[in-house]
C-alpha atoms as a PDB file:
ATOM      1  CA  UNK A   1     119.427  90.983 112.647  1.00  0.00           C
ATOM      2  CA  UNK A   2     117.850  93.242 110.314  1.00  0.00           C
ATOM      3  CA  UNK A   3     120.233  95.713 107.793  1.00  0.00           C
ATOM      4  CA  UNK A   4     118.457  99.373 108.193  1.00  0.00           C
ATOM      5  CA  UNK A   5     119.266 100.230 104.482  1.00  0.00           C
ATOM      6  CA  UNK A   6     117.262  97.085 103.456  1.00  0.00           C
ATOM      7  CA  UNK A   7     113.486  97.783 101.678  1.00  0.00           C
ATOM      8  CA  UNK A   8     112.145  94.723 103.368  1.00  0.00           C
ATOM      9  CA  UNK A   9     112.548  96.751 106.901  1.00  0.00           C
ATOM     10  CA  UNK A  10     109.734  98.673 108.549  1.00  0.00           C
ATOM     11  CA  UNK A  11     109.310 101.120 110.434  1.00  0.00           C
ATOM     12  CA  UNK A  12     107.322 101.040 114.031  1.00  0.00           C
ATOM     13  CA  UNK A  13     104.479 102.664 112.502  1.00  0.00           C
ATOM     14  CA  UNK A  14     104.107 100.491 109.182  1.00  0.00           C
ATOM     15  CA  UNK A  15     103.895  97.355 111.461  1.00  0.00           C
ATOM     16  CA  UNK A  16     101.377  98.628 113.947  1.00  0.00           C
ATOM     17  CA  UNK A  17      99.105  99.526 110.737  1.00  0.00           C
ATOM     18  CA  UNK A  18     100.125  95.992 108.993  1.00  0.00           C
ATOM     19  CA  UNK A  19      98.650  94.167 112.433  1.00  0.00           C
ATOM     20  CA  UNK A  20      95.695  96.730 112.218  1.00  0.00           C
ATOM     21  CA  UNK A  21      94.750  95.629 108.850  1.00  0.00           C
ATOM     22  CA  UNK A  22      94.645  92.160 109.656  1.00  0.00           C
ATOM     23  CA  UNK A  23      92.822  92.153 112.533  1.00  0.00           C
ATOM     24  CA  UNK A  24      90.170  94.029 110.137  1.00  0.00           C
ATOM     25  CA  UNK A  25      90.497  91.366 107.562  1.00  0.00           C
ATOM     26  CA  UNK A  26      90.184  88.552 109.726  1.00  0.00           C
ATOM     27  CA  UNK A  27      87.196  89.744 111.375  1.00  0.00           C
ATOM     28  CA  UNK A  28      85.908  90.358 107.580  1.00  0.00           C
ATOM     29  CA  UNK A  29      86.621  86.783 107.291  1.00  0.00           C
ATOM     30  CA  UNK A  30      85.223  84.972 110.474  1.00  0.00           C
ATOM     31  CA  UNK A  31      81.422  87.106 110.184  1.00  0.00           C
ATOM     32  CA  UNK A  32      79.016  87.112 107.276  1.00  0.00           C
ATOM     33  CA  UNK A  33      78.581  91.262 108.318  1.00  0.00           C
ATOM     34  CA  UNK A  34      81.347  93.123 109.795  1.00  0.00           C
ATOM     35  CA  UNK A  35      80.121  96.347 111.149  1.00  0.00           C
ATOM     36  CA  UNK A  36      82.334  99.525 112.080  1.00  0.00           C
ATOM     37  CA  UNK A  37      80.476 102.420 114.338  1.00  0.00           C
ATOM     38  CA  UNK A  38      82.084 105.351 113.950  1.00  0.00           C
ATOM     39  CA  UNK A  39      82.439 107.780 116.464  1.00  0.00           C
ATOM     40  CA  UNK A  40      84.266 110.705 114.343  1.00  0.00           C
ATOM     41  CA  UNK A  41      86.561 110.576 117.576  1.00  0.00           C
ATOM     42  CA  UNK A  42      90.450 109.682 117.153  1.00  0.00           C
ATOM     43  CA  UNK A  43      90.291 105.801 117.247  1.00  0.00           C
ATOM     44  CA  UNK A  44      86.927 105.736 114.848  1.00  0.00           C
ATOM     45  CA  UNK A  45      89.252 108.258 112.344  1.00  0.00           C
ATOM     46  CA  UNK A  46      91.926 105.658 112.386  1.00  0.00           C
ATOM     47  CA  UNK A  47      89.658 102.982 112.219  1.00  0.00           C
ATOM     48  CA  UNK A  48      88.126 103.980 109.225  1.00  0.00           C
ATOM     49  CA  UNK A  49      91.821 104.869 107.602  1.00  0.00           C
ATOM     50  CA  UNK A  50      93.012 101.029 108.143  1.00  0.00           C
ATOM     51  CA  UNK A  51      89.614  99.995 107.349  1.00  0.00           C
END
């Protein structure tokens, strides 16, 4: 059970971007060349924020 006034507690938002960036850095990881298109839509804006 988690204690809301701790620091170590995030929000829904801070984990959704923490799994984001990993994702990124584990592609980074398994490919010599990572490659992100970008679209200027939405999902390529947010992309390019976690990225």
């Amino acid at each position: 059970m988690s204690v809301p006034d701790s620091p170590y507690v995030l929000s829904h938002l801070d984990v959704l971007e923490s799994e984001g960036v990993h994702v990124f850095r584990e592609v980074a990881g398994e490919f010599e060349r990572p490659v992100l298109l970008f679209s200027g839509g939405k999902d390529s804006i947010v992309m390019l924020h976690l990225a």
